[in-house]
Protein backbone atom coordinates (compact mmCIF):
# COMPACT_ATOMS: atom_id res chain seq x y z
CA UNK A 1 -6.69 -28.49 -18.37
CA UNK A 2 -4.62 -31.27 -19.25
CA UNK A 3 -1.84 -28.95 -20.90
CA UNK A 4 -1.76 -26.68 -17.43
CA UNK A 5 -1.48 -29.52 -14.99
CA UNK A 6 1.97 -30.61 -17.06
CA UNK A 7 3.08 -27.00 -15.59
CA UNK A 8 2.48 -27.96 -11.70
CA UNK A 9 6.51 -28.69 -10.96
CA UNK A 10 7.18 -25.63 -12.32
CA UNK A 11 4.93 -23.59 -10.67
CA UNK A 12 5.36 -25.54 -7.04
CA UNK A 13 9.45 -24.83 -7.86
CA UNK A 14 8.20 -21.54 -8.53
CA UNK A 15 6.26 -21.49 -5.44
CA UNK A 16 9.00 -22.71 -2.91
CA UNK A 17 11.65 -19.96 -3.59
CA UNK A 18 8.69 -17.17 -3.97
CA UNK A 19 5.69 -18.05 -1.77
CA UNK A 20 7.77 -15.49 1.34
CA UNK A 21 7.08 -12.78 3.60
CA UNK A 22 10.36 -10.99 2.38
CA UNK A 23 8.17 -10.82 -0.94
CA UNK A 24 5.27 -9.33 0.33
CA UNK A 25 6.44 -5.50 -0.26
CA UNK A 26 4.99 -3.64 -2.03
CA UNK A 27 1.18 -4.78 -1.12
CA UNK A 28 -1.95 -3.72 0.74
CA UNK A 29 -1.48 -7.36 2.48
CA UNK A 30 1.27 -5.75 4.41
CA UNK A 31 -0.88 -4.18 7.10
CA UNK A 32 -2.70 -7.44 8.07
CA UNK A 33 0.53 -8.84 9.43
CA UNK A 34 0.46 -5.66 12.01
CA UNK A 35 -2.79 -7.00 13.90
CA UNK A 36 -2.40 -10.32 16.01
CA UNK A 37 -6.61 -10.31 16.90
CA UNK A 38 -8.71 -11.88 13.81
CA UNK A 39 -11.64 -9.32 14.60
CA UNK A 40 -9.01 -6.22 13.77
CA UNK A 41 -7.54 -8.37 10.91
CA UNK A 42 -10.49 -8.83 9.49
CA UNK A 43 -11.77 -5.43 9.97
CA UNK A 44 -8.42 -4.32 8.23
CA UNK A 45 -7.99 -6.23 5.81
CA UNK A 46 -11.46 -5.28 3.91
CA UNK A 47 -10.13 -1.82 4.38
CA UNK A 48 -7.16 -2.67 2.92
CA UNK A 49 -9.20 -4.46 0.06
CA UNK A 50 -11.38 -2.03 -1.17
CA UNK A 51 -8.83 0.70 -1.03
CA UNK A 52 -6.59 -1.66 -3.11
CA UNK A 53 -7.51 -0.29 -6.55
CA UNK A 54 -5.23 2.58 -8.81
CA UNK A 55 -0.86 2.49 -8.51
CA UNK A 56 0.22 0.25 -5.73
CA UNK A 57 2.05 3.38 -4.42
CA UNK A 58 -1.20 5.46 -3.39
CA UNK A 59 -2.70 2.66 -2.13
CA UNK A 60 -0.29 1.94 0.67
CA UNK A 61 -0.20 5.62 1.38
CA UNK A 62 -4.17 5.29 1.90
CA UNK A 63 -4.50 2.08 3.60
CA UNK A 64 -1.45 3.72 5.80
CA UNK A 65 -3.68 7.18 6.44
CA UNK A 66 -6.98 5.10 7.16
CA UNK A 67 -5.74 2.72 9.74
CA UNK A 68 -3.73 5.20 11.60
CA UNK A 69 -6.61 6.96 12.03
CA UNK A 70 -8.24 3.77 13.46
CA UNK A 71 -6.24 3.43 15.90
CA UNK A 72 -4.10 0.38 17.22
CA UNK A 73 -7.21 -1.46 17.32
CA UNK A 74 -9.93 -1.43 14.16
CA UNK A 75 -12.26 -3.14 15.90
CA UNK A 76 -12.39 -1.45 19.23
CA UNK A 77 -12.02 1.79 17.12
CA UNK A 78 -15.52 0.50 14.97
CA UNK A 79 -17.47 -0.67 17.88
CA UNK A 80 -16.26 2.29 20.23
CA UNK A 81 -16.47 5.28 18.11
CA UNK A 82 -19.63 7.57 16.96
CA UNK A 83 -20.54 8.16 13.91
CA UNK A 84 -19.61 11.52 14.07
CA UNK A 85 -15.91 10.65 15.15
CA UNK A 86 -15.60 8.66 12.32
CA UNK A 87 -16.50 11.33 9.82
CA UNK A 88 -14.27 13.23 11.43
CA UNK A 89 -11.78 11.02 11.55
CA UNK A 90 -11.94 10.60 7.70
CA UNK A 91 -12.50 13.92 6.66
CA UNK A 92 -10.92 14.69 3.82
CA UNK A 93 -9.65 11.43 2.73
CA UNK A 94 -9.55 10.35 -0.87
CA UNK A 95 -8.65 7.59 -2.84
CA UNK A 96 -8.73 8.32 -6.17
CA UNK A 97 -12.82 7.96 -7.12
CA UNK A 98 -13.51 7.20 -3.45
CA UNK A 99 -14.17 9.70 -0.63
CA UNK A 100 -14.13 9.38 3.07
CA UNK A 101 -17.76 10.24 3.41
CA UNK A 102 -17.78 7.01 1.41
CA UNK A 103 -15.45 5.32 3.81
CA UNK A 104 -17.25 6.14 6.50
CA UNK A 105 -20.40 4.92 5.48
CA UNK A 106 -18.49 1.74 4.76
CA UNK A 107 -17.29 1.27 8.54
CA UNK A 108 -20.56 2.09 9.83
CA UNK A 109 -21.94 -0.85 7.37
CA UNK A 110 -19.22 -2.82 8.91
CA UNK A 111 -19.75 -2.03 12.93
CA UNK A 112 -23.40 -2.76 12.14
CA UNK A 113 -22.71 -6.18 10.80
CA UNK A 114 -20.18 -6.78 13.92
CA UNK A 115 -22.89 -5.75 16.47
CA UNK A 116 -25.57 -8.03 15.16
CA UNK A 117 -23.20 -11.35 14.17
CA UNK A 118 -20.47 -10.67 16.43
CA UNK A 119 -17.93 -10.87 13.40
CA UNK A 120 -17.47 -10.17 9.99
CA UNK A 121 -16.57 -13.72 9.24
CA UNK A 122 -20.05 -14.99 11.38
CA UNK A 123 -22.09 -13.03 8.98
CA UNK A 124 -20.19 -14.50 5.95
CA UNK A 125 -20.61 -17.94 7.73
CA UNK A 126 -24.41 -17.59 7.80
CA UNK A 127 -24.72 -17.38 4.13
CA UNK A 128 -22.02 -20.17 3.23
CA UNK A 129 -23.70 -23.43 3.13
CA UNK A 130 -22.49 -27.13 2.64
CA UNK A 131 -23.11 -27.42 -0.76
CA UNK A 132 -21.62 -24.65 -2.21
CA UNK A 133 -18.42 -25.49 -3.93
CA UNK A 134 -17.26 -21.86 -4.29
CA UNK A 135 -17.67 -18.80 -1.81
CA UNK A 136 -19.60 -16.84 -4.43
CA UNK A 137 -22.96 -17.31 -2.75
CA UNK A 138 -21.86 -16.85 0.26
CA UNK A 139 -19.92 -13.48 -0.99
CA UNK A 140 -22.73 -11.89 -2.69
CA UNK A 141 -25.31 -12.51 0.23
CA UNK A 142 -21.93 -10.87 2.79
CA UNK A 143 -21.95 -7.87 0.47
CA UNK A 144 -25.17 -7.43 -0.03
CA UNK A 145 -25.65 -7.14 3.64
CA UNK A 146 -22.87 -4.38 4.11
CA UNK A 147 -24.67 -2.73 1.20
CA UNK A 148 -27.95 -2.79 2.48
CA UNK A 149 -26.86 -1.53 6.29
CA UNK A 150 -24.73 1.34 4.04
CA UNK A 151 -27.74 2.08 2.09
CA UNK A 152 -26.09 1.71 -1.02
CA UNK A 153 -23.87 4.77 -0.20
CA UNK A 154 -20.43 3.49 -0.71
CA UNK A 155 -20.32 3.91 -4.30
CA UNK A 156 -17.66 1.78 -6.07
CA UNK A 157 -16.39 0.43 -2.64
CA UNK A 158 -19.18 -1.97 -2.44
CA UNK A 159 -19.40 -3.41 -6.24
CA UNK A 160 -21.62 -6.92 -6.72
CA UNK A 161 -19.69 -10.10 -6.73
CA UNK A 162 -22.93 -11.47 -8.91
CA UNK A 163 -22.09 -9.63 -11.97
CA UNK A 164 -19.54 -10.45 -14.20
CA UNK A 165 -16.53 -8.53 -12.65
CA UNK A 166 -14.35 -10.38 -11.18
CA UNK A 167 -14.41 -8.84 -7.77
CA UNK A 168 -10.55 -9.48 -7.26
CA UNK A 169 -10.79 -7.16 -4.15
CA UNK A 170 -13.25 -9.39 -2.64
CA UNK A 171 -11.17 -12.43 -3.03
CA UNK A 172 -7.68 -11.14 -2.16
CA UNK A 173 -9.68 -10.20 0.75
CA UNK A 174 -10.92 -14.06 1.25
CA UNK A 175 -7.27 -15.21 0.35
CA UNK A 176 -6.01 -13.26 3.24
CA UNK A 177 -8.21 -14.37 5.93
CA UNK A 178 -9.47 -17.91 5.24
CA UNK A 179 -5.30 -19.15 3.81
CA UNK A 180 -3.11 -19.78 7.46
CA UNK A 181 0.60 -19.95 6.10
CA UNK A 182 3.93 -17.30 5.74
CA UNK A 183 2.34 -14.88 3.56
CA UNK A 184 -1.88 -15.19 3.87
CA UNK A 185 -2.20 -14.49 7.93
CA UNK A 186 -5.80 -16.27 8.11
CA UNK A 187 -8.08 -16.00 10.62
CA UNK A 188 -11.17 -17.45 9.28
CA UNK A 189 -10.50 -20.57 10.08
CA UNK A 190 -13.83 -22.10 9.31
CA UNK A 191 -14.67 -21.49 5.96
CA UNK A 192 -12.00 -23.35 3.92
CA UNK A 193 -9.45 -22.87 0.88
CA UNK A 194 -10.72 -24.96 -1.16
CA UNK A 195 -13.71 -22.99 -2.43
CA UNK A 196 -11.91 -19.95 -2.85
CA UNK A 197 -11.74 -18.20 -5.98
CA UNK A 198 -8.80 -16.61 -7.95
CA UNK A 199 -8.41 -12.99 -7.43
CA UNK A 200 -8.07 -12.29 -10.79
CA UNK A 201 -5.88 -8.96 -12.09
CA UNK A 202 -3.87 -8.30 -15.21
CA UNK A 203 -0.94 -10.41 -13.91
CA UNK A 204 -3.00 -13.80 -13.34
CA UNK A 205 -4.63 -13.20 -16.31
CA UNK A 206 -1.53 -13.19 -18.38
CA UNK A 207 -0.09 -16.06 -16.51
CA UNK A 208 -2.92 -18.33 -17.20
CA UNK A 209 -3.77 -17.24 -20.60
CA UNK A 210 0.24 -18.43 -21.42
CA UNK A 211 0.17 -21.50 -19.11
CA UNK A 212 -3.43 -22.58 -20.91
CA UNK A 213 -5.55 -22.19 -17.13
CA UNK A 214 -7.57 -20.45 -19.78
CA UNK A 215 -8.64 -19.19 -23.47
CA UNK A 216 -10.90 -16.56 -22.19
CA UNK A 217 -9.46 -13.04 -23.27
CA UNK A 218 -12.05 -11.23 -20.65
CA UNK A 219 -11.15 -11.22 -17.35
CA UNK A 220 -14.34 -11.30 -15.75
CA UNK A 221 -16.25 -13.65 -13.50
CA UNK A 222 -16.50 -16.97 -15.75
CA UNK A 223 -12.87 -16.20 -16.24
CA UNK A 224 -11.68 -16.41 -12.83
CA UNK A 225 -14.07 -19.50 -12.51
CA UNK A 226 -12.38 -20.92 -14.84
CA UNK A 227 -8.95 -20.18 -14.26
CA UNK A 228 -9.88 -21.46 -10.36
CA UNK A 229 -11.15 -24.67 -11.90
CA UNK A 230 -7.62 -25.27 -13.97
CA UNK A 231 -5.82 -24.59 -10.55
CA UNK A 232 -8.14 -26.96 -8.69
CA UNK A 233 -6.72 -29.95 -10.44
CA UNK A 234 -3.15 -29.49 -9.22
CA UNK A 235 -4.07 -28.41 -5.77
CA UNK A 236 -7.84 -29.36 -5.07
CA UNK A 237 -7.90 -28.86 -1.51
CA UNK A 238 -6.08 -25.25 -1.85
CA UNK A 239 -7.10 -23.63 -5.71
CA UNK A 240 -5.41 -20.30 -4.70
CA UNK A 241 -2.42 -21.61 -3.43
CA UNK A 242 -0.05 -20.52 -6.25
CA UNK A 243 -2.12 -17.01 -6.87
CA UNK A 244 0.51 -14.84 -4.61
CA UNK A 245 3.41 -16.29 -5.93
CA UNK A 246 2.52 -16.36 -9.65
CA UNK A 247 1.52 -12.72 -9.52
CA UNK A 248 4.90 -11.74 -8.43
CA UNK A 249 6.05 -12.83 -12.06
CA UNK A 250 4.41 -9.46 -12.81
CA UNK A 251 4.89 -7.23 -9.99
CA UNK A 252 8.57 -8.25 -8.56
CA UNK A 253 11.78 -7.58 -10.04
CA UNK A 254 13.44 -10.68 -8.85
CA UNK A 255 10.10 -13.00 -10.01
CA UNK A 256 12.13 -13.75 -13.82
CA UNK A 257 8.62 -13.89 -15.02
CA UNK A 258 10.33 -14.97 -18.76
CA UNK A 259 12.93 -17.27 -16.96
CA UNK A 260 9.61 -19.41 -15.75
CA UNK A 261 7.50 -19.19 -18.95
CA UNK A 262 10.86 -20.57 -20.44
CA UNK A 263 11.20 -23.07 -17.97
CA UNK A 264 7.19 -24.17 -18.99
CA UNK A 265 7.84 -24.13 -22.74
CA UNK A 266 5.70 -21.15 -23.12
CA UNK A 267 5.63 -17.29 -24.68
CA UNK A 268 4.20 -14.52 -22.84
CA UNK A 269 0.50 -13.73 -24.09
């Protein structure tokens, strides 16, 4: 830990010129920005994060296809619509392994939880309690109750934040809505930064294997854990502060991802 915290100028330096809006494109984040009233944010947002799996090409085109389709208001469209409107409304959709009989399911799982909490962020306050020091509780207990009102029928749209995947859809999903600044839009104002977890994806994973966040070569759960904890000690209140702009290093052409390992004395892993 003490060999990554000597990195924090660099990465806030990094941060300051990086952590924009104009960097945003190309990512499912995008279509959150569209939607000034939390509930449709956060309705399209977890659309937008468990489509956001495969090239980053297709899954602009499907977030794109789904939420025009929804109308200019998710929520209204969720809480107005029939079932049998919103089949229809999908039919024939696809997103690689996922269908839009899946979908579907998924957004009935999701009006359900709306109708009885009010919110999607009431029902994940219900399950987050004082003591927790991460979501992860909290997360599991959210997604196991859009699982069990979809009756298990979303297929990999739905996977368990217990195991040991990381779940980065899950988090980027948490990063957008619960972080208020130029690029996360926020929203869920009361569950908190500071026990987020790292969405963790190729990119972070190679950044904090070179910057020492980590030793782990798996990317899984304990991983992400792990590289949150490293992150926690430079920015305690906020642990996924630096996660957009440090995955750019990977993803933009204009990141110099070898100009900043330079700059922090390191190779690329």
């Amino acid at each position: 830990m003490k060999s990554f915290a000597k990195h924090k100028q660099a990465i806030e330096d990094l941060y300051a010129r990086c952590h924009r809006r104009s960097w945003v494109h190309p990512d499912p984040l995008e279509f959150l920005y569209r939607y000034g009233e939390v509930g449709d944010r956060e309705v399209a947002g977890l659309v937008a994060a468990v489509l956001a799996y495969g090239r980053v090409g297709q899954i602009l085109r499907s977030v794109s296809g789904v939420l025009e389709r929804m109308g200019p208001s998710p929520r209204d469209f969720l809480l107005g619509a029939s079932m049998g409107r919103v089949r229809r409304a999908l039919a024939g959709f696809r997103h690689r392994f996922s269908t839009g009989a899946q979908l579907a399911v998924l957004l009935g799982a999701m009006r359900s939880v709306i109708r009885q909490y009010g919110s999607l962020q009431a029902c994940f306050l219900v399950h987050l309690h004082r003591e927790d020091q991460t979501v992860l509780a909290a997360l599991t207990a959210f997604v196991g109750r859009l699982d069990g009102a979809a009756g298990g029928l979303c297929g990999g749209l739905l996977p368990d934040p217990a195991k040991d995947s990381p779940c980065k859809r899950y988090h980027l999903y948490l990063r957008w809505m619960v972080r208020c600044d130029e690029v996360d839009p926020g929203g869920w104002e009361q569950v908190g930064p500071e026990r987020l977890i790292i969405p963790l994806d190729t990119h972070m994973h190679r950044i904090a294997l070179a910057l020492g966040a980590t030793r782990r070569k798996t990317a899984d759960l304990r991983t992400a854990l792990e590289i949150t904890d490293a992150f926690r000690t430079i920015s305690p209140d906020d642990p996924v502060k630096y996660d957009f702009t440090l995955t750019r290093l990977g993803i933009h052409p204009a990141a110099d991802e070898q100009g900043f390992l330079a700059r922090c004395g390191v190779l690329a892993v």
